[in-house]
N, C-alpha and C. Protein backbone atom coordinates (compact mmCIF):
# COMPACT_ATOMS: atom_id res chain seq x y z
N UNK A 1 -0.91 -4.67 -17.91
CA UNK A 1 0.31 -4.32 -17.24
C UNK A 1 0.03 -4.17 -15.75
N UNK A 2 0.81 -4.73 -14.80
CA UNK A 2 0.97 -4.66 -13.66
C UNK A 2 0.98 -2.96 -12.97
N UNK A 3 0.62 -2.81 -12.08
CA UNK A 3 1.00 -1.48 -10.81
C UNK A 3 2.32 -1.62 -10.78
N UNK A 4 3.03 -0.30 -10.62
CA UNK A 4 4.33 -0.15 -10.68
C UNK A 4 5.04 -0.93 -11.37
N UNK A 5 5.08 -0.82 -12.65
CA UNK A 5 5.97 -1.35 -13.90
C UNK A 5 6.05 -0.22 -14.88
N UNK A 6 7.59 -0.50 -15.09
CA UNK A 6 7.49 0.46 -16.27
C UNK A 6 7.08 0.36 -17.46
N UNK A 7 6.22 0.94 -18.35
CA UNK A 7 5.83 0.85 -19.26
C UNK A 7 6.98 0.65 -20.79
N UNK A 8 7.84 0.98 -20.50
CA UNK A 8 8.87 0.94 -21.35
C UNK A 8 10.00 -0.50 -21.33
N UNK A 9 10.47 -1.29 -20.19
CA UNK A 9 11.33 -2.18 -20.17
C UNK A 9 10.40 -3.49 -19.12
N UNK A 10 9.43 -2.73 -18.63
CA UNK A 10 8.71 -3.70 -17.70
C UNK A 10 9.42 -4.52 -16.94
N UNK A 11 9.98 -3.11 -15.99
CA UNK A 11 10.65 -3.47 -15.08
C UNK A 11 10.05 -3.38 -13.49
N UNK A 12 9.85 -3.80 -12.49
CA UNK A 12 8.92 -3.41 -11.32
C UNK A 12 9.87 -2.51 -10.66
N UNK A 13 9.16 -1.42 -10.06
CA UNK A 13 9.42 -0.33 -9.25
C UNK A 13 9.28 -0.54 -7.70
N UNK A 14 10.30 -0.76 -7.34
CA UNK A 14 9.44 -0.73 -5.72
C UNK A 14 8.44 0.37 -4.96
N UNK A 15 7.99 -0.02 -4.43
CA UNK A 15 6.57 0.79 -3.80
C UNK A 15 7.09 1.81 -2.97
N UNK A 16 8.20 1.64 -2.15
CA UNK A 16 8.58 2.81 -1.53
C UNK A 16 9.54 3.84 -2.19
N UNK A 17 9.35 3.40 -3.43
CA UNK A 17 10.42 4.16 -4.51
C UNK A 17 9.54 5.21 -4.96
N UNK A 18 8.37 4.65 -5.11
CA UNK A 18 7.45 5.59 -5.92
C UNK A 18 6.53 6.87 -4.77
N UNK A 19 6.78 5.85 -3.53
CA UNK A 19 6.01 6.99 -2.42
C UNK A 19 7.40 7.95 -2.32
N UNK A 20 8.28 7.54 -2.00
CA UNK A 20 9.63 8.70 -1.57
C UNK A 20 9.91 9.62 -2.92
N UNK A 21 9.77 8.92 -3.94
CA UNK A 21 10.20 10.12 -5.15
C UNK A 21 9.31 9.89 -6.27
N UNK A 22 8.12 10.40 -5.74
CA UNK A 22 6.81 10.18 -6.71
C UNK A 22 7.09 11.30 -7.95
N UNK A 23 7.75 12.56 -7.90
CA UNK A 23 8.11 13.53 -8.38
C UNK A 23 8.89 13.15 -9.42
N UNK A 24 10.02 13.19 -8.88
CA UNK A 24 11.50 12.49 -9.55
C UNK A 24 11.69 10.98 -9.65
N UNK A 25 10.38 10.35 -10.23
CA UNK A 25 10.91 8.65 -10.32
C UNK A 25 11.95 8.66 -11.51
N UNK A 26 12.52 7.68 -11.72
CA UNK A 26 13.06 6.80 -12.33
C UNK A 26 12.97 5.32 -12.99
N UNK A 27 13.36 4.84 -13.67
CA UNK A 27 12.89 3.31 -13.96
C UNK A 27 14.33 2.85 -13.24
N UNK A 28 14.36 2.01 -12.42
CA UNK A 28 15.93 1.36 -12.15
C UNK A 28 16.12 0.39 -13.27
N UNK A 29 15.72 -0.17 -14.56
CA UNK A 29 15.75 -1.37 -15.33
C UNK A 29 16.67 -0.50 -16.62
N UNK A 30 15.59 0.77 -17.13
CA UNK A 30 16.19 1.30 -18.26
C UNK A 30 16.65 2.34 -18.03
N UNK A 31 16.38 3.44 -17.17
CA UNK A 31 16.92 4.60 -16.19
C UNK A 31 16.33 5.63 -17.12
N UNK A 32 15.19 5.92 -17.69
CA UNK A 32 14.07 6.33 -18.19
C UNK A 32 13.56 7.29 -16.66
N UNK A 33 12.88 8.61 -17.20
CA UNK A 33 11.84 9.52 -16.35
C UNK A 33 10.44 8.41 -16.05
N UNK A 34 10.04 8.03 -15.19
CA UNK A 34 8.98 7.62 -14.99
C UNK A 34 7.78 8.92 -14.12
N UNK A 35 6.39 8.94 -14.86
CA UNK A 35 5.63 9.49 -13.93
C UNK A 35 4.46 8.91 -13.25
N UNK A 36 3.85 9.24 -12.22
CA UNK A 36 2.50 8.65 -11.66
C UNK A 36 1.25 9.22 -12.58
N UNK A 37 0.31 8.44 -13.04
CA UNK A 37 -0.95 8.70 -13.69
C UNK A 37 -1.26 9.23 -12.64
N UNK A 38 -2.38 10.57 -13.46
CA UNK A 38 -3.07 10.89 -12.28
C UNK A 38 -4.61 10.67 -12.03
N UNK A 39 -4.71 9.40 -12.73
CA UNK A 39 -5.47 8.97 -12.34
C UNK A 39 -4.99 8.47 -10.92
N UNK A 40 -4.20 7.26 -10.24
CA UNK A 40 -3.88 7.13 -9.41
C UNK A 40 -3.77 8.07 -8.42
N UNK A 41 -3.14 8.95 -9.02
CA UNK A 41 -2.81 10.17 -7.80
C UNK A 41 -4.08 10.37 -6.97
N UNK A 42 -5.56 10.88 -7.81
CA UNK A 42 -6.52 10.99 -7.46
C UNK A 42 -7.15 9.94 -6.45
N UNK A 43 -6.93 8.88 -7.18
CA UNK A 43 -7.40 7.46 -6.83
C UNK A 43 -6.96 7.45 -5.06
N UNK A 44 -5.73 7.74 -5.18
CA UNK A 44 -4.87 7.53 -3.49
C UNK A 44 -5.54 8.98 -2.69
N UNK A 45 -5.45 9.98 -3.74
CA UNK A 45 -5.94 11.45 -2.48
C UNK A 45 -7.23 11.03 -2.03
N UNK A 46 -8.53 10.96 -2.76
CA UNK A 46 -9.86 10.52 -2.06
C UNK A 46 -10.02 9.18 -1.40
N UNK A 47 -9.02 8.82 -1.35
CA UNK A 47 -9.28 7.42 -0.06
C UNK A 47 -8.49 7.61 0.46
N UNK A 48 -7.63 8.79 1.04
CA UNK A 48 -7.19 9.24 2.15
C UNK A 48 -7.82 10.25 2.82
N UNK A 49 -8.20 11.28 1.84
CA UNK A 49 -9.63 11.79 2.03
C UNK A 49 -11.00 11.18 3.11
N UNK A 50 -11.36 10.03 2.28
CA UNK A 50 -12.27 9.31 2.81
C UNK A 50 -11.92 8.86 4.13
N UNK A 51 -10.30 8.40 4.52
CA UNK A 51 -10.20 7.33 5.64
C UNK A 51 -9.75 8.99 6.79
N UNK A 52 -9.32 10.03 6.27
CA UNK A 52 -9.41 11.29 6.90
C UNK A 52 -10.57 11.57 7.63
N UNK A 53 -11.91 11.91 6.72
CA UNK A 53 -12.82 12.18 7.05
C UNK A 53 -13.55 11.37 8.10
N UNK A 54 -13.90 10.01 8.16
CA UNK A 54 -14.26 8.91 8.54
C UNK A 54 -13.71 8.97 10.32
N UNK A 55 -12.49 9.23 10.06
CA UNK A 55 -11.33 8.56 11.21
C UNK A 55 -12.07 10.35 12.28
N UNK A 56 -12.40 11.84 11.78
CA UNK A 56 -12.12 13.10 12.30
C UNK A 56 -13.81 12.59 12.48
N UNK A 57 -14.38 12.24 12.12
CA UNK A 57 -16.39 12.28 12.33
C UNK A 57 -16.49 11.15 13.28
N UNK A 58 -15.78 9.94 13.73
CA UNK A 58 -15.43 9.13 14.68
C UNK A 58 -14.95 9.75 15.94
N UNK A 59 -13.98 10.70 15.83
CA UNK A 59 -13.03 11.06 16.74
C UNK A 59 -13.74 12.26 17.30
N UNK A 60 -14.72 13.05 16.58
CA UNK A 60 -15.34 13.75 16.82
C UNK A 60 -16.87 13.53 17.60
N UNK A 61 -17.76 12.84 17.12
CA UNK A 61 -18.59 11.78 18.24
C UNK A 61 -17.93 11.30 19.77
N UNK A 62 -16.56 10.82 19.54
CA UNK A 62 -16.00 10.44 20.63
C UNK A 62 -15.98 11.87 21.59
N UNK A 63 -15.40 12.57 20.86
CA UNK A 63 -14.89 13.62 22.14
C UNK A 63 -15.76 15.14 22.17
N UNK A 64 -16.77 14.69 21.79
CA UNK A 64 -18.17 15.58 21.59
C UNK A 64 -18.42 16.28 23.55
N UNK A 65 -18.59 15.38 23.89
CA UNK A 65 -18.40 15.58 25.59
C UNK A 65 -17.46 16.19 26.29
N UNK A 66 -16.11 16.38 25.66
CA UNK A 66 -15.13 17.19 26.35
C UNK A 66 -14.91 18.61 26.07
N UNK A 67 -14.53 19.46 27.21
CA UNK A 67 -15.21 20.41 26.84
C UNK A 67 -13.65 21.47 26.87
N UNK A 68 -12.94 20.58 27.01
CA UNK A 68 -11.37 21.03 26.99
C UNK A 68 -10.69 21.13 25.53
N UNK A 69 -9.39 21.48 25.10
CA UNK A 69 -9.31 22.24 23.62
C UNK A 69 -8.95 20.45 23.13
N UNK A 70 -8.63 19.56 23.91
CA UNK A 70 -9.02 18.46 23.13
C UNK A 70 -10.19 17.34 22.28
N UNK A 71 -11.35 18.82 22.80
CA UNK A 71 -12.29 17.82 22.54
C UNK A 71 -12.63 18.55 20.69
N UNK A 72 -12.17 19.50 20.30
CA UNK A 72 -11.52 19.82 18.71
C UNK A 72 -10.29 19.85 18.20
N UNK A 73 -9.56 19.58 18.91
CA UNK A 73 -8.03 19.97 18.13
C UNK A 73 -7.97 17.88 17.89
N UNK A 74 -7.98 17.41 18.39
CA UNK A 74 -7.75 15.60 18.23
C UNK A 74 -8.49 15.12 17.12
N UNK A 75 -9.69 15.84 17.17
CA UNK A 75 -10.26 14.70 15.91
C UNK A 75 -9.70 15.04 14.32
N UNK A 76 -9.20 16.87 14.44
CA UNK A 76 -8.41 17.00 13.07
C UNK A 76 -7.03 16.69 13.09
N UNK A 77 -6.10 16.50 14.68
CA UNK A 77 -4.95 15.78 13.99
C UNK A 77 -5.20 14.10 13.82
N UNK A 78 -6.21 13.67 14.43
CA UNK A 78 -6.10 12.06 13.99
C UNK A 78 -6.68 12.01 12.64
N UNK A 79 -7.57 12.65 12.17
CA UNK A 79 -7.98 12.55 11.16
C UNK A 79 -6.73 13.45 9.44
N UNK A 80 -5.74 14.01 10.18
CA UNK A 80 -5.05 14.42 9.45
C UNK A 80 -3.71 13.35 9.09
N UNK A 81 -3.58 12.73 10.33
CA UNK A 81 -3.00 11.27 10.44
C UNK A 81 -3.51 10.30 9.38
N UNK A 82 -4.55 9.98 9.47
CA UNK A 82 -5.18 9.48 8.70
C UNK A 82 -4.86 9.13 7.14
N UNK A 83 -5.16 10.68 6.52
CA UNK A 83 -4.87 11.07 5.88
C UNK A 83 -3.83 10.65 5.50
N UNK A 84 -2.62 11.25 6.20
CA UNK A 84 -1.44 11.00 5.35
C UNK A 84 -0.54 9.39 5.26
N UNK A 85 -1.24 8.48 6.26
CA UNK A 85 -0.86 7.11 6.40
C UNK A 85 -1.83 6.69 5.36
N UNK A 86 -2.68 6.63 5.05
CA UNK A 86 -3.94 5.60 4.12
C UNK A 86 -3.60 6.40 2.38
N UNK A 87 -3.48 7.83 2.28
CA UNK A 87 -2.82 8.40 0.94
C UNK A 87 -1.38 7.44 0.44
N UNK A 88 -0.42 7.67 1.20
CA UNK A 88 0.67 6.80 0.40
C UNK A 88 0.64 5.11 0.56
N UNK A 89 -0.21 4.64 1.49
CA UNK A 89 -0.72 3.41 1.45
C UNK A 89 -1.09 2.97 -0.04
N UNK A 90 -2.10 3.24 -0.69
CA UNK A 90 -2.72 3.30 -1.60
C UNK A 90 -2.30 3.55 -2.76
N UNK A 91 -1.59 4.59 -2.40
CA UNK A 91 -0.63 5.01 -3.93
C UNK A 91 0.65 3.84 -4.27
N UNK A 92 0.88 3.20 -3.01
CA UNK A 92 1.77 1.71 -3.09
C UNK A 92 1.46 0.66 -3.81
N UNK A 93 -0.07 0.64 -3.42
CA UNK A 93 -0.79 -0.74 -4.18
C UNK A 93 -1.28 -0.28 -5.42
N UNK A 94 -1.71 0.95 -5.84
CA UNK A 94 -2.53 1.18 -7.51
C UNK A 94 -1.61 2.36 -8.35
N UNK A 95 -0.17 1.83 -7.98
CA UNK A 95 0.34 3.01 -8.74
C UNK A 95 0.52 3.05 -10.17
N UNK A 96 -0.39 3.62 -11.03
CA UNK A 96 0.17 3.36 -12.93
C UNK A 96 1.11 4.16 -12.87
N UNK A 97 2.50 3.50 -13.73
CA UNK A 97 3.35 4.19 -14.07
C UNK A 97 3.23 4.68 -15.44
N UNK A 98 3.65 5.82 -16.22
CA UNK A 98 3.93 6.34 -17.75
C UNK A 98 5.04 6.62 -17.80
N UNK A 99 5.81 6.76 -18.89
CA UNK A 99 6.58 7.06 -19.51
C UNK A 99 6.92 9.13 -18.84
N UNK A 100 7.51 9.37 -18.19
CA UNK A 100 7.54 10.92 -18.16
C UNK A 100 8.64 11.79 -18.92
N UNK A 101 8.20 13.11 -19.12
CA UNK A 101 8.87 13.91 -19.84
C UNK A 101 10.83 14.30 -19.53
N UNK A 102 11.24 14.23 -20.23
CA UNK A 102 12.50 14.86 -20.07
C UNK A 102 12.38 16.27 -19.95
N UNK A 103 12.59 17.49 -18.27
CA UNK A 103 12.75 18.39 -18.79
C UNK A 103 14.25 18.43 -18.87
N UNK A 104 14.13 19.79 -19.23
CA UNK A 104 15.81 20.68 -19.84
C UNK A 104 15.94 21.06 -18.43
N UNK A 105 17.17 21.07 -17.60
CA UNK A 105 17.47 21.68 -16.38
C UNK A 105 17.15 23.25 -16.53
N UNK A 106 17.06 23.36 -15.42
CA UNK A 106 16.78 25.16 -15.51
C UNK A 106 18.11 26.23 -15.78
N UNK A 107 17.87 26.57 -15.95
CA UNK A 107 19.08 27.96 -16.95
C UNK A 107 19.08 28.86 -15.36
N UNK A 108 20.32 29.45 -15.76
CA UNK A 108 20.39 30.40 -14.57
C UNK A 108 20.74 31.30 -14.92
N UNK A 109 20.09 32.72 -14.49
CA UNK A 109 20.06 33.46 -14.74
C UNK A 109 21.37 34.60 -14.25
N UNK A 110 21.91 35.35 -14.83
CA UNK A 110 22.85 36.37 -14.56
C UNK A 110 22.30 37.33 -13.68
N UNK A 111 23.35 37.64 -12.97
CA UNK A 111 22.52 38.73 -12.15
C UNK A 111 23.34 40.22 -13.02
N UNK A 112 22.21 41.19 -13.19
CA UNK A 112 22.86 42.47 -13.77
C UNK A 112 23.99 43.15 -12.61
N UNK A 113 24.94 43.74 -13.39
CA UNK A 113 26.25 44.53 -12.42
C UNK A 113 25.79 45.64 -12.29
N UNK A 114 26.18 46.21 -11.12
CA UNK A 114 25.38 47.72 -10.93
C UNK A 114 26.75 48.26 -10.83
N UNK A 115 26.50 49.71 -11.72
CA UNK A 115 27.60 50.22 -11.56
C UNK A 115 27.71 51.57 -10.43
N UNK A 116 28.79 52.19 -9.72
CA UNK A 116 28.44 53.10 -9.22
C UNK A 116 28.68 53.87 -9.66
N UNK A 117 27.44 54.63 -9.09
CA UNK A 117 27.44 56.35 -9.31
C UNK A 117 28.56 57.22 -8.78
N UNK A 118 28.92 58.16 -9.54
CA UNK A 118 29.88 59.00 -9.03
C UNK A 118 29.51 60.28 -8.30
């Protein structure tokens, strides 16, 4: 079976369907709960991880010499950049889809009446 297909009607999912509502997918074919394996999930966090780390130990060599608050605050937002561009990258190209659970909506709760005191 293909990345992003549903396992149930084998229908393809678009890729930005599954990055925007990785939570709450859907199948658009059979209209089925779809979820992300987490294997994948994993798969996409440590090679954003990796291209994180990589991109902040680069950026950090670079600006090793400056002695101004940019020469630490840049290499963890580029490397936090990183991160979050190369994570849903990844999760685009190796996403397994499963079959996911139906929950029950959540119940709401009453609030107790207080009565007054006299």
């Amino acid at each position: 079976m293909a990345a992003r297909q549903c396992p149930n009607c084998m229908a393809l999912v678009a890729a930005t369907k599954i990055v925007a509502y990785s939570n709450d997918l859907v199948c658009p074919g059979c209209g089925r709960p779809l979820a992300i394996s987490g294997f994948s999930r994993n798969i996409s966090v440590f090679a954003g991880l990796a291209a994180g780390g990589l991109v902040w130990r680069t950026a950090a060599e670079h600006y090793a010499s400056s002695s101004a608050a940019a020469g630490w605050v840049l290499p963890i937002v580029l490397g936090y950049l990183a991160l979050s561009i190369v994570s849903p990258l990844v999760l685009m190209v190796a996403a397994d889809l499963r079959l996911g659970s139906v929950e029950a909506p959540p119940r709401e709760h009453s609030t107790a009446t207080s009565h007054s005191r006299h």
